[in-house]
C-alpha atoms as a PDB file:
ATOM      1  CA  UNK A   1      54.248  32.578  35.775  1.00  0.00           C
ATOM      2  CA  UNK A   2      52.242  30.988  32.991  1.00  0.00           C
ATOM      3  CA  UNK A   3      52.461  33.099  29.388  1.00  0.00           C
ATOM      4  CA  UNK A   4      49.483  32.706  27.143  1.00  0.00           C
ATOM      5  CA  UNK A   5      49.298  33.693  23.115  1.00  0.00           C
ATOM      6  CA  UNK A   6      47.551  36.116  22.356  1.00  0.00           C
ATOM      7  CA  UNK A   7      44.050  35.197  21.121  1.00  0.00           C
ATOM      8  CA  UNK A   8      42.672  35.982  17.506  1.00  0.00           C
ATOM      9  CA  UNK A   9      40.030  38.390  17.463  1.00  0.00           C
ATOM     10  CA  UNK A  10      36.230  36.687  17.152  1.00  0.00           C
ATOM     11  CA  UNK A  11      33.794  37.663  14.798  1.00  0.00           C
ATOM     12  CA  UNK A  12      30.006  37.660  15.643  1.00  0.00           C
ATOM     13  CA  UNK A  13      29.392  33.836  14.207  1.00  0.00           C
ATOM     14  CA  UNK A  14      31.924  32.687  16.065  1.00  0.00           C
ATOM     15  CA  UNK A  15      34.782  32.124  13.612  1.00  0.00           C
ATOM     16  CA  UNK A  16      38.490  33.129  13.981  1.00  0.00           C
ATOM     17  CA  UNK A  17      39.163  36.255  12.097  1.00  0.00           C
ATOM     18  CA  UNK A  18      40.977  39.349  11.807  1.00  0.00           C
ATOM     19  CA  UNK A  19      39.911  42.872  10.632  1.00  0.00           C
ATOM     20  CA  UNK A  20      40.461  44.264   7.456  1.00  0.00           C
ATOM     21  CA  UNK A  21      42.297  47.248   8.433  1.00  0.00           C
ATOM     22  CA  UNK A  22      45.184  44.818  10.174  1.00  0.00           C
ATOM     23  CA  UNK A  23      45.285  42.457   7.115  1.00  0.00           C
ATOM     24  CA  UNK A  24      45.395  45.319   4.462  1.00  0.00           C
ATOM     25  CA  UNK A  25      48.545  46.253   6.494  1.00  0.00           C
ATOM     26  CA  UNK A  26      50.006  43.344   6.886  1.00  0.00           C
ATOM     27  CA  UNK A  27      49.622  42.814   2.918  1.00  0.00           C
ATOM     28  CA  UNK A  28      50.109  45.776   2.222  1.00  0.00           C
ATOM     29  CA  UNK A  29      47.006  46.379  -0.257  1.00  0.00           C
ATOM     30  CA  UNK A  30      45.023  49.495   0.390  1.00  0.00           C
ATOM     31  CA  UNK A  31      41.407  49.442   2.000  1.00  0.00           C
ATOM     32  CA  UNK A  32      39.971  50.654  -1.290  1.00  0.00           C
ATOM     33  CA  UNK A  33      41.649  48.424  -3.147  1.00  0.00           C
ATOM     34  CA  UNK A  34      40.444  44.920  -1.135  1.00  0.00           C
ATOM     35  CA  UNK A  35      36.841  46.281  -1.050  1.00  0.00           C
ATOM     36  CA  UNK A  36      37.309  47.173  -5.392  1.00  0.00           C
ATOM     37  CA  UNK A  37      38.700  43.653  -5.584  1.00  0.00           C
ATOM     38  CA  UNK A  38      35.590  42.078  -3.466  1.00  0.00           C
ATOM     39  CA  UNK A  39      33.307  43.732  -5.433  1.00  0.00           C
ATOM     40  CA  UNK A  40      34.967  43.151  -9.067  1.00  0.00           C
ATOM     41  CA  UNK A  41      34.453  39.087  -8.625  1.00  0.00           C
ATOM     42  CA  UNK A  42      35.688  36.253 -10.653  1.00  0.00           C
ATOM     43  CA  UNK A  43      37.672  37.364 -13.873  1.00  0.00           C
ATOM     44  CA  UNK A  44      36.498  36.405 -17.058  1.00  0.00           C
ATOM     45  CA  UNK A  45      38.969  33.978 -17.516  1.00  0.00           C
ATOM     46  CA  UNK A  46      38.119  32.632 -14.494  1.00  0.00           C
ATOM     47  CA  UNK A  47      35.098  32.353 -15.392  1.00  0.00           C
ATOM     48  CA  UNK A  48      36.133  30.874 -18.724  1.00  0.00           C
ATOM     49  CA  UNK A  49      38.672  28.648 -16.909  1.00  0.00           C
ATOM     50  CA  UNK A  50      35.267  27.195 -14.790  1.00  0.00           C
ATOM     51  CA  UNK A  51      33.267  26.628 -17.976  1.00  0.00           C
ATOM     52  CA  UNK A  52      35.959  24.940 -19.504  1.00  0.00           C
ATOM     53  CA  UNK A  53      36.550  23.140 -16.578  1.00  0.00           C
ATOM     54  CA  UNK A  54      33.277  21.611 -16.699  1.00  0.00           C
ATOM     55  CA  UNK A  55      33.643  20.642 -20.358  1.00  0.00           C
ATOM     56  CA  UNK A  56      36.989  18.898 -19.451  1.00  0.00           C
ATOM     57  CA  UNK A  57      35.371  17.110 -16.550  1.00  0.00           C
ATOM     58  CA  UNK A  58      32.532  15.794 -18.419  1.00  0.00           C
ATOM     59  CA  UNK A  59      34.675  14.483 -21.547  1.00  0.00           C
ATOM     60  CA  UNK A  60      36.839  12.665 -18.909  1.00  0.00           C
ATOM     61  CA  UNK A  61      34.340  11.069 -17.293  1.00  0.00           C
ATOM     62  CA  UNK A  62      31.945  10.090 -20.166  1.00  0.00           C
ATOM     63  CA  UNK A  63      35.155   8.320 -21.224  1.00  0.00           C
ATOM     64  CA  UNK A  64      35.833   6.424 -17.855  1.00  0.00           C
ATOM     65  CA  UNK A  65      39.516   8.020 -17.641  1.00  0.00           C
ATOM     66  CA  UNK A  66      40.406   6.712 -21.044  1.00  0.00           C
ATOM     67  CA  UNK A  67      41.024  10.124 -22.440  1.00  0.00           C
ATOM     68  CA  UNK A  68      44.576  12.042 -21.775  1.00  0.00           C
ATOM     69  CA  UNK A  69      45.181  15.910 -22.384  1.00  0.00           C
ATOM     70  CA  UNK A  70      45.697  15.027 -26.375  1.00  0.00           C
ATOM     71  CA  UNK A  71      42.437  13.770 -26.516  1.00  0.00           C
ATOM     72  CA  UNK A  72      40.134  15.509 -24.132  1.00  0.00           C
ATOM     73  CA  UNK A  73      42.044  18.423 -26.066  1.00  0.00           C
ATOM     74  CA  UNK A  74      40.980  17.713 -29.718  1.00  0.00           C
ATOM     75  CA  UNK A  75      37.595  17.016 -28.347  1.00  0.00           C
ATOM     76  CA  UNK A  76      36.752  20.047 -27.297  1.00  0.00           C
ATOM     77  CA  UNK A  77      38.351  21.315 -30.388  1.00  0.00           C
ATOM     78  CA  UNK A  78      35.334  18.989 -32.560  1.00  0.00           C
ATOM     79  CA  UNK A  79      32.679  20.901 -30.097  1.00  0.00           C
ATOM     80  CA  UNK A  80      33.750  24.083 -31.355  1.00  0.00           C
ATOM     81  CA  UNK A  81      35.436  25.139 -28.347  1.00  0.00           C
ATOM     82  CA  UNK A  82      38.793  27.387 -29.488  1.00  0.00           C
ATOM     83  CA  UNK A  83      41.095  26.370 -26.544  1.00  0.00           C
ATOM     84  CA  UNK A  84      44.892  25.783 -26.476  1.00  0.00           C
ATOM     85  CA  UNK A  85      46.604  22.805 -25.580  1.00  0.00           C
ATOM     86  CA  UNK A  86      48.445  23.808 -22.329  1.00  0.00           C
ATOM     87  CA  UNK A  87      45.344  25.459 -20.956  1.00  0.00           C
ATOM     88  CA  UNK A  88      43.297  21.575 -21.210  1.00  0.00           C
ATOM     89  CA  UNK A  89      46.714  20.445 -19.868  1.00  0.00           C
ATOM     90  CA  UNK A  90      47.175  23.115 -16.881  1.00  0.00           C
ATOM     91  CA  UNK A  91      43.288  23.061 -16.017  1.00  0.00           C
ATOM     92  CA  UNK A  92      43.110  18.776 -15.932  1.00  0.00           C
ATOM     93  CA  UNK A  93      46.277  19.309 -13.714  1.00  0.00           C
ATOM     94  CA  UNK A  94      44.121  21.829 -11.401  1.00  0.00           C
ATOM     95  CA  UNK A  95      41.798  18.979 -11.509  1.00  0.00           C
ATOM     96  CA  UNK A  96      43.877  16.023 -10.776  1.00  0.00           C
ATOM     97  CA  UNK A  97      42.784  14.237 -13.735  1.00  0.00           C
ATOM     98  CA  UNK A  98      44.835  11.474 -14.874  1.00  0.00           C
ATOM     99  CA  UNK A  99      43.936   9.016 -17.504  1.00  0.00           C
ATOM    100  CA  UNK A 100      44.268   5.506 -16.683  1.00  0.00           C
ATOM    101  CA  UNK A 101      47.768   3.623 -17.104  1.00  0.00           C
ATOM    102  CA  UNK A 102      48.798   0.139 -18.196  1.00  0.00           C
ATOM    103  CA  UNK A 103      49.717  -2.359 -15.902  1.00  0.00           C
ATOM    104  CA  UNK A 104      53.052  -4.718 -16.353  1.00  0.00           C
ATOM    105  CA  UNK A 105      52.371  -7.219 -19.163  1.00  0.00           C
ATOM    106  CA  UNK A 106      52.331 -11.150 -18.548  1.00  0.00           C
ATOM    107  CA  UNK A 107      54.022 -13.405 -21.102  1.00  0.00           C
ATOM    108  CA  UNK A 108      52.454 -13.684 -24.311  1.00  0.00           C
ATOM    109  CA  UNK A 109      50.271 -15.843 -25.784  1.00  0.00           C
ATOM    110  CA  UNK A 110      52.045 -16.642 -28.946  1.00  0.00           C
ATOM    111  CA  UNK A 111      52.659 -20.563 -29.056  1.00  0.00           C
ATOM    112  CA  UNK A 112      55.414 -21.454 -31.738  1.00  0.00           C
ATOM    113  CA  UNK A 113      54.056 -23.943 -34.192  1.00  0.00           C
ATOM    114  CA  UNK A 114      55.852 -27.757 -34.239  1.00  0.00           C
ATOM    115  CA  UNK A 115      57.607 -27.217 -37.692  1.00  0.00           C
ATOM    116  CA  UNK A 116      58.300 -23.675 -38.893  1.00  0.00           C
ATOM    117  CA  UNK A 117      55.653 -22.166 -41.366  1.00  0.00           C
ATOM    118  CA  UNK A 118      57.170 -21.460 -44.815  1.00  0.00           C
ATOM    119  CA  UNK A 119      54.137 -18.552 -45.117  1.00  0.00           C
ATOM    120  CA  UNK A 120      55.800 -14.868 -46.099  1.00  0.00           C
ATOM    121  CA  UNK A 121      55.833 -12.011 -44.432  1.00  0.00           C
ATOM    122  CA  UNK A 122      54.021  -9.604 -46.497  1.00  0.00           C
ATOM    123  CA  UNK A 123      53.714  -6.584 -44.545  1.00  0.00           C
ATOM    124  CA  UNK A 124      57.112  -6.069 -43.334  1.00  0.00           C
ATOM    125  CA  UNK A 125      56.772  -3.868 -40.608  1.00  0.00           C
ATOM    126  CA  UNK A 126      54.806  -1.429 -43.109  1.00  0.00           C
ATOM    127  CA  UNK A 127      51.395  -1.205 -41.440  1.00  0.00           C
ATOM    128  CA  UNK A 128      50.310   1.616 -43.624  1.00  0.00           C
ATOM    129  CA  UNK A 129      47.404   1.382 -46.163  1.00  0.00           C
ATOM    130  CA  UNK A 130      45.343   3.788 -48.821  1.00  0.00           C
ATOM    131  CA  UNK A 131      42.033   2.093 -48.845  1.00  0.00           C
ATOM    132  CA  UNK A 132      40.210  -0.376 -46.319  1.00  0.00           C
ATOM    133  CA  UNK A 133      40.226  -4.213 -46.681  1.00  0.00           C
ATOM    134  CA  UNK A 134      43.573  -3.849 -48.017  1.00  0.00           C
ATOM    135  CA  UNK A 135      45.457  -4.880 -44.706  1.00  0.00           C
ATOM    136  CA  UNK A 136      44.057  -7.132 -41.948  1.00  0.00           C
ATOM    137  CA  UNK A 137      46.066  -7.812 -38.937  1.00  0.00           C
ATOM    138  CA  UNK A 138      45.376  -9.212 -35.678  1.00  0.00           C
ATOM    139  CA  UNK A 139      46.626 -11.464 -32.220  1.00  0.00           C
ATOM    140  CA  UNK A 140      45.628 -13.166 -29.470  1.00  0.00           C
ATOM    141  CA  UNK A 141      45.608 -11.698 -25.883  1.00  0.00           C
ATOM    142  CA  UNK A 142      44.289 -13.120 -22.350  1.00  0.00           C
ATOM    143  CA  UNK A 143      41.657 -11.984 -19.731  1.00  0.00           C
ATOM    144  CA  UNK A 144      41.781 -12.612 -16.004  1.00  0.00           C
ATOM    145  CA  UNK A 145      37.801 -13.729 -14.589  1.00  0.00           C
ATOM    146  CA  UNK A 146      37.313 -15.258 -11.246  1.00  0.00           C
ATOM    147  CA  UNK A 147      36.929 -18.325 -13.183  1.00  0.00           C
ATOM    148  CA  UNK A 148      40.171 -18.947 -14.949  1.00  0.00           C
ATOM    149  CA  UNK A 149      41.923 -17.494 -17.949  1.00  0.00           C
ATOM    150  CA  UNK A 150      39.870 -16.241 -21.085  1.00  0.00           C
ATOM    151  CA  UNK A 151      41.512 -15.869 -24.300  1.00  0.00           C
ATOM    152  CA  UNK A 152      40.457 -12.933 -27.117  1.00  0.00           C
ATOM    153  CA  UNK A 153      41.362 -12.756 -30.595  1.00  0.00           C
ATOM    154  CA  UNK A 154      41.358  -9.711 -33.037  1.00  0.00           C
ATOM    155  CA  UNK A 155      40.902  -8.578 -36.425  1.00  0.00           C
ATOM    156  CA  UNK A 156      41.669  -5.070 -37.363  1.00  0.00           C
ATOM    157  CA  UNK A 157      41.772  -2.639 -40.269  1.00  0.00           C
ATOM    158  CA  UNK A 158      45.216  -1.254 -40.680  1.00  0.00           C
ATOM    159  CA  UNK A 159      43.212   1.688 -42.686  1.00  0.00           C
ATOM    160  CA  UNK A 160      41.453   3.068 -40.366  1.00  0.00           C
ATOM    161  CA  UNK A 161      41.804   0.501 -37.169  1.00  0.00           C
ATOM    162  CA  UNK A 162      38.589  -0.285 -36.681  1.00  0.00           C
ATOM    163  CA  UNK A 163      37.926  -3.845 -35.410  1.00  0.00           C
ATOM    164  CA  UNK A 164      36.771  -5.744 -38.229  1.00  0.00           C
ATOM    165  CA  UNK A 165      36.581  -8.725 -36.207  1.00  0.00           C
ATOM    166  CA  UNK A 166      37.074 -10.609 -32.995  1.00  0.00           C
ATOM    167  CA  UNK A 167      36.412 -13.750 -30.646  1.00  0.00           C
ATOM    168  CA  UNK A 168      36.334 -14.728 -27.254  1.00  0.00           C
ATOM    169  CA  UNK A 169      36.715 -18.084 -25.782  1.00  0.00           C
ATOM    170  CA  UNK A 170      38.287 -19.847 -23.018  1.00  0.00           C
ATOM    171  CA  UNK A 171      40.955 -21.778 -25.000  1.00  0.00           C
ATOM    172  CA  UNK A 172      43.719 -20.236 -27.277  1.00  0.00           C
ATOM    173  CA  UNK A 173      43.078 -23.207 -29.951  1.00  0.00           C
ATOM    174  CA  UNK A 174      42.665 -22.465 -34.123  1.00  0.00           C
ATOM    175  CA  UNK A 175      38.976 -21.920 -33.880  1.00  0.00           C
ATOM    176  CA  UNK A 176      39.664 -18.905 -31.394  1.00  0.00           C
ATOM    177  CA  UNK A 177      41.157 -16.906 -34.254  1.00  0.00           C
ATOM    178  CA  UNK A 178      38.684 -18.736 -36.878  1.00  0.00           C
ATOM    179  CA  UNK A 179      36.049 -17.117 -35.548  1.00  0.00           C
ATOM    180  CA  UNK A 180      37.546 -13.722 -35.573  1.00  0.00           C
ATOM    181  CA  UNK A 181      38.293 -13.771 -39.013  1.00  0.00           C
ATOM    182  CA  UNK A 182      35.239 -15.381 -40.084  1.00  0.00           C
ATOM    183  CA  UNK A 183      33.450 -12.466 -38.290  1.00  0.00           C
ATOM    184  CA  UNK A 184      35.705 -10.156 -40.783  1.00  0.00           C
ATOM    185  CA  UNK A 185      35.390 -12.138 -43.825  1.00  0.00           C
ATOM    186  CA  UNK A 186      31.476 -11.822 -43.534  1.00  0.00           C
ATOM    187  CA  UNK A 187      31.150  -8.210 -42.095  1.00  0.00           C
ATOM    188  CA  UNK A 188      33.429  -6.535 -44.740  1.00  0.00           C
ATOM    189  CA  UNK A 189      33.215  -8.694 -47.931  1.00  0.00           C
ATOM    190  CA  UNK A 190      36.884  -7.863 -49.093  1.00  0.00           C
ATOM    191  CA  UNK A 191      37.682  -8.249 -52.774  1.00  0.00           C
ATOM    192  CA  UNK A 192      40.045 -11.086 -53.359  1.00  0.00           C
ATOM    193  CA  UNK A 193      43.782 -10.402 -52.234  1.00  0.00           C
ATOM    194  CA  UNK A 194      43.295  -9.129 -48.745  1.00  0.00           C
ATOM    195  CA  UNK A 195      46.313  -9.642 -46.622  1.00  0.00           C
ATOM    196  CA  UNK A 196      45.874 -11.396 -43.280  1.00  0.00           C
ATOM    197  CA  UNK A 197      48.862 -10.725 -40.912  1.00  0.00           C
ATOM    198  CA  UNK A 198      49.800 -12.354 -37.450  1.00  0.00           C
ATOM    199  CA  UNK A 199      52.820 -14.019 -35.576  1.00  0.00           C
ATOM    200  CA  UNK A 200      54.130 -17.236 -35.856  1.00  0.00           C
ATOM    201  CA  UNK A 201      51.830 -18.822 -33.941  1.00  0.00           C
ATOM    202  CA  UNK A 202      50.513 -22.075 -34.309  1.00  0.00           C
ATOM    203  CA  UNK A 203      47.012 -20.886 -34.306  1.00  0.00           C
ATOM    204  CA  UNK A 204      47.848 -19.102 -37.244  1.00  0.00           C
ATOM    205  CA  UNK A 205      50.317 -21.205 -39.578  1.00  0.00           C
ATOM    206  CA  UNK A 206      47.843 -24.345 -38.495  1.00  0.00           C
ATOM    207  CA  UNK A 207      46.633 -26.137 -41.813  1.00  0.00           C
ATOM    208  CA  UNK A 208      42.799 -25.313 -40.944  1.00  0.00           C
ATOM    209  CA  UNK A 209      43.800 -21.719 -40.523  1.00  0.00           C
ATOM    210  CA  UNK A 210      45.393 -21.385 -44.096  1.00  0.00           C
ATOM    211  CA  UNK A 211      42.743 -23.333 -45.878  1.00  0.00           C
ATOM    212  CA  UNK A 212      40.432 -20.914 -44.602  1.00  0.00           C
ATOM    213  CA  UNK A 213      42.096 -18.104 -45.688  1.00  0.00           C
ATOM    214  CA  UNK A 214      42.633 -19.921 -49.289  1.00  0.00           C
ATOM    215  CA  UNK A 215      38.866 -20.726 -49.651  1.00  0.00           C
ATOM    216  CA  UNK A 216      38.176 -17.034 -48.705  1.00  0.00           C
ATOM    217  CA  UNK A 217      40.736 -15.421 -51.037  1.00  0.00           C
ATOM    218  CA  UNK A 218      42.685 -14.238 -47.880  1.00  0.00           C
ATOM    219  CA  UNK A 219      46.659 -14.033 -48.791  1.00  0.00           C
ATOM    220  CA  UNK A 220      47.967 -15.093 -44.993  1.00  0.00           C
ATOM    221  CA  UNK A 221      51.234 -12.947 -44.172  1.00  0.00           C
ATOM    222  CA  UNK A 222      53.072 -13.484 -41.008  1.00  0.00           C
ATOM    223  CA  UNK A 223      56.118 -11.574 -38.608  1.00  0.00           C
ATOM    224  CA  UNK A 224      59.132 -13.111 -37.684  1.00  0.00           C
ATOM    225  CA  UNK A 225      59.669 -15.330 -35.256  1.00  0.00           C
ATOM    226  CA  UNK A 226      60.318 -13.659 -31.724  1.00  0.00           C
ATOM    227  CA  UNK A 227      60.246 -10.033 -33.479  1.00  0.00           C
ATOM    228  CA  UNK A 228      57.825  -8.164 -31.831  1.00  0.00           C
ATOM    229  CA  UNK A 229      57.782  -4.811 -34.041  1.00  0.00           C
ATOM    230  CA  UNK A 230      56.657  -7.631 -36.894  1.00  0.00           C
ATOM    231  CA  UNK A 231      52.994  -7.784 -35.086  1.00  0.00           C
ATOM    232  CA  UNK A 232      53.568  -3.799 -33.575  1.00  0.00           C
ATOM    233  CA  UNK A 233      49.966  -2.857 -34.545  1.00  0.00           C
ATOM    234  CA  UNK A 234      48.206  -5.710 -32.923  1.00  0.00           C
ATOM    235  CA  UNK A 235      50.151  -5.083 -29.954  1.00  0.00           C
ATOM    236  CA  UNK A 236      49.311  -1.558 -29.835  1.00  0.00           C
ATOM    237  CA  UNK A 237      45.501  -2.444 -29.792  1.00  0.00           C
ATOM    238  CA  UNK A 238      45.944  -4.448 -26.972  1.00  0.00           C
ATOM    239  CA  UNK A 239      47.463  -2.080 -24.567  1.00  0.00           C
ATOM    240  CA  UNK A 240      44.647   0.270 -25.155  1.00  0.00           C
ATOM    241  CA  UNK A 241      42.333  -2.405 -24.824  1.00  0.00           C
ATOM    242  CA  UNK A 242      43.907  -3.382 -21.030  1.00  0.00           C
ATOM    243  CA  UNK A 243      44.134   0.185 -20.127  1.00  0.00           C
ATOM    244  CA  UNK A 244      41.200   1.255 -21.106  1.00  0.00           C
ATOM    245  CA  UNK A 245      38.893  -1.465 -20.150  1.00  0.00           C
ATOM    246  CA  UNK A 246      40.659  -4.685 -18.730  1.00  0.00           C
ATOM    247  CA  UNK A 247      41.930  -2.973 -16.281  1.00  0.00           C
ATOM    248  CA  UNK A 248      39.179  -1.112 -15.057  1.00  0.00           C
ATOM    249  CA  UNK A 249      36.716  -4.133 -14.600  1.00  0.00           C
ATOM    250  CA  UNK A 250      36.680  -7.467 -12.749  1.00  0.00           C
ATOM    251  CA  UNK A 251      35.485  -9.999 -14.596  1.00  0.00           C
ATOM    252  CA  UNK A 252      33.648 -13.599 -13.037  1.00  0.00           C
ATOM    253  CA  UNK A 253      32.739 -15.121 -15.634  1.00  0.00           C
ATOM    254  CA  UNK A 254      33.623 -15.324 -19.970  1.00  0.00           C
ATOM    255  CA  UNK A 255      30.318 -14.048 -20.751  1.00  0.00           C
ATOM    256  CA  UNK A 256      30.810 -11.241 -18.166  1.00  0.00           C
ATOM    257  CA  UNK A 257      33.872 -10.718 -20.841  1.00  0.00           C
ATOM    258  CA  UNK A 258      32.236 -11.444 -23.856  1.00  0.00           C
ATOM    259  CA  UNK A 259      29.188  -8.840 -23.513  1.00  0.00           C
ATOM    260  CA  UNK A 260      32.039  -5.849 -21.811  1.00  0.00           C
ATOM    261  CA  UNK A 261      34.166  -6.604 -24.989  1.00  0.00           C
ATOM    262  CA  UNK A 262      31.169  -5.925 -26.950  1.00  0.00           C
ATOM    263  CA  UNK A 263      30.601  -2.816 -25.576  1.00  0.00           C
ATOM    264  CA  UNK A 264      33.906  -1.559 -25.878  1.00  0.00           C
ATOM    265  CA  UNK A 265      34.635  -2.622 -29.062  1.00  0.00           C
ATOM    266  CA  UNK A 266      31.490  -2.109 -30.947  1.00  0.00           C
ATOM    267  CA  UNK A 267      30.168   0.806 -29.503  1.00  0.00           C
ATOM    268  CA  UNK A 268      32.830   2.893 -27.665  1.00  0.00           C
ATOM    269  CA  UNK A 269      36.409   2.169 -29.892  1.00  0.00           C
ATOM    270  CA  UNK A 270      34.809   1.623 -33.494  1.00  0.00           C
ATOM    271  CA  UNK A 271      32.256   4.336 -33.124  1.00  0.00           C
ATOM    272  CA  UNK A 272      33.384   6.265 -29.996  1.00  0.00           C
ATOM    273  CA  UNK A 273      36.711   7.044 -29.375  1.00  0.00           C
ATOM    274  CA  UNK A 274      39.023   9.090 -31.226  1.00  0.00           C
ATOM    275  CA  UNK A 275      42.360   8.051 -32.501  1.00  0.00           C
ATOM    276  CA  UNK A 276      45.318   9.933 -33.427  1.00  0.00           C
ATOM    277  CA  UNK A 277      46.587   8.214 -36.013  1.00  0.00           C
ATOM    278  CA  UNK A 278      43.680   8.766 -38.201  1.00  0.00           C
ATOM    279  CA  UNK A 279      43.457  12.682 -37.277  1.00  0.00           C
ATOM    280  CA  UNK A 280      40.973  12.278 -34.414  1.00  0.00           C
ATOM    281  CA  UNK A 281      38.883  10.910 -35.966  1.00  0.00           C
ATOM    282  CA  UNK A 282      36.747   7.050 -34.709  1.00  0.00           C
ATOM    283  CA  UNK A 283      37.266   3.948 -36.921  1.00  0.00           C
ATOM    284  CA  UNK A 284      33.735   4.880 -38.312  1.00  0.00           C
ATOM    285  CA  UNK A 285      34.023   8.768 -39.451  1.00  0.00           C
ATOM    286  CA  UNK A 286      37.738   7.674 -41.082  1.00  0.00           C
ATOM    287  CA  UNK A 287      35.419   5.241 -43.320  1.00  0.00           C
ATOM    288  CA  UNK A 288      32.480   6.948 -43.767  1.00  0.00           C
ATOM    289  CA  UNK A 289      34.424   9.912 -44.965  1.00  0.00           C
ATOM    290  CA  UNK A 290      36.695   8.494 -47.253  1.00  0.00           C
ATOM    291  CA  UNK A 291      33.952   6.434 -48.802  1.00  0.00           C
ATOM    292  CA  UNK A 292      32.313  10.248 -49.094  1.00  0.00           C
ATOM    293  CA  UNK A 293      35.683  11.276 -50.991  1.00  0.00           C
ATOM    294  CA  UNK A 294      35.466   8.103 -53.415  1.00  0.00           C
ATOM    295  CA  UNK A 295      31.388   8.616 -54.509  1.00  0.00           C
ATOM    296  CA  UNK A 296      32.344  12.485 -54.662  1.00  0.00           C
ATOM    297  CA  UNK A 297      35.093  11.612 -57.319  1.00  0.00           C
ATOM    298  CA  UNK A 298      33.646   8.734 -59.280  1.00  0.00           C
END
């Protein structure tokens, strides 16, 4: 004897369904009430949820991933939007949105110099400063292409971390970093005394390299050797830099580098993307408004 299951009952397109009377049983919900609930539709913090939603998922993407819940959060916030921080948090979590991680680090690029440098370290882990052109620091990283290994050097404002200036090239010699500084020295004009600080590397304690920063009134300050937290900031910049675009991008050739690094740098970090140790704010609006603050009170 053969026992079959009992079949579902059919609607009239077709599908497998069951009537309304036998689910508002077996849920024990009245008629009235599924048919009021029908009717009534999306609540209006659903419908709030869905319009933020949309917000959320255009932020996210106009970033390429690069934005968290912090971010994507105060952004809204600057569009006017009043919105709590666990609801961004819950709804990107809905969404599956994840911003983009790091990958593991390779060695670094630091190469000790033949004889140690007798150059100071002026900063002393103190990366902090009240106006810009006051503190410079910088480092050297390295770039993966199809073609071999490409080398970029920085220079940033420890005011407001914009990048003041940088270089690419496919060799990690003195006239890498050179020409990141020189790109500083004759984009910002500092007064006489800026400080200058990198690692021990010989790039940077080279003869060429300090006579530069002598002719330029450039006071060179550099970490310890083989302490990392003495070069924190640059550091910091570059694991932003991987995970937000390094990462994300193959790369054949150094120009292929040279022109993304432009993009990122000059149009999306300096100008773009918000950072949170300058209140949310982009390199640019820190500047622009504390320039506002120093006409206002001359």
């Amino acid at each position: 004897m053969s026992i079959h299951a009992p079949k579902k009952p059919v609607s009239a397109d077709g599908a497998n369904t069951f009537p309304v009377d036998y689910m508002c049983k077996k849920l024990d919900v009245s008629r009235q009430g599924y048919y009021a609930w029908k009717k009534r539709g999306p609540s209006r913090r659903e419908k709030d949820d869905a319009t933020l939603s949309t917000m959320i998922r255009a932020v996210f993407d106009r970033h390429e991933g690069r934005y968290g819940v912090r971010r994507i959060f105060h952004e809204i916030r600057r569009q006017g939007v009043a919105v709590a921080y666990k609801r961004v948090q819950r709804l990107m979590a809905t969404m599956g949105l994840v911003s983009v991680h790091p990958r593991p680090r390779r060695p670094v690029t630091t190469v000790q110099a033949a004889d140690s440098s007798s150059l100071p370290d002026l900063v002393g882990q103190d990366f902090a400063a009240s106006a810009p052109n006051q503190l410079w620091y910088g480092d050297i990283t390295y770039i993966r292409t199809w073609d071999g290994w490409v080398y970029m050097a920085s220079v940033i404002d420890a005011f407001s971390r914009k990048i003041v200036g940088w270089a690419v090239a496919d060799h990690m010699r003195t006239e890498l970093v050179l020409d990141a500084l020189r790109m500083a020295v004759t984009r910002r004009r500092p007064p006489g005394g800026v400080i200058f600080h990198a690692d021990r590397g010989g790039q940077y304690t080279s003869r060429e390299f300090v006579a530069f920063c002598r002719d330029n009134n450039v006071r060179n300050s550099v970490g310890r050797t083989g302490i990392c937290f003495d070069n924190a900031a640059a550091e910091s910049f570059w694991a932003t830099l991987k995970k937000e675009f390094v990462h994300l991008h193959p790369f054949d050739t150094i120009d292929r580098v040279r022109a993304g690094i432009f993009e990122y740098v000059e149009i999306y970090y300096n100008r773009q993307r918000l950072h949170s140790s300058i209140g949310y704010l982009t390199p640019v609006e820190f500047e622009e408004e504390f320039d506002g603050q120093t006409l206002r009170a001359a």
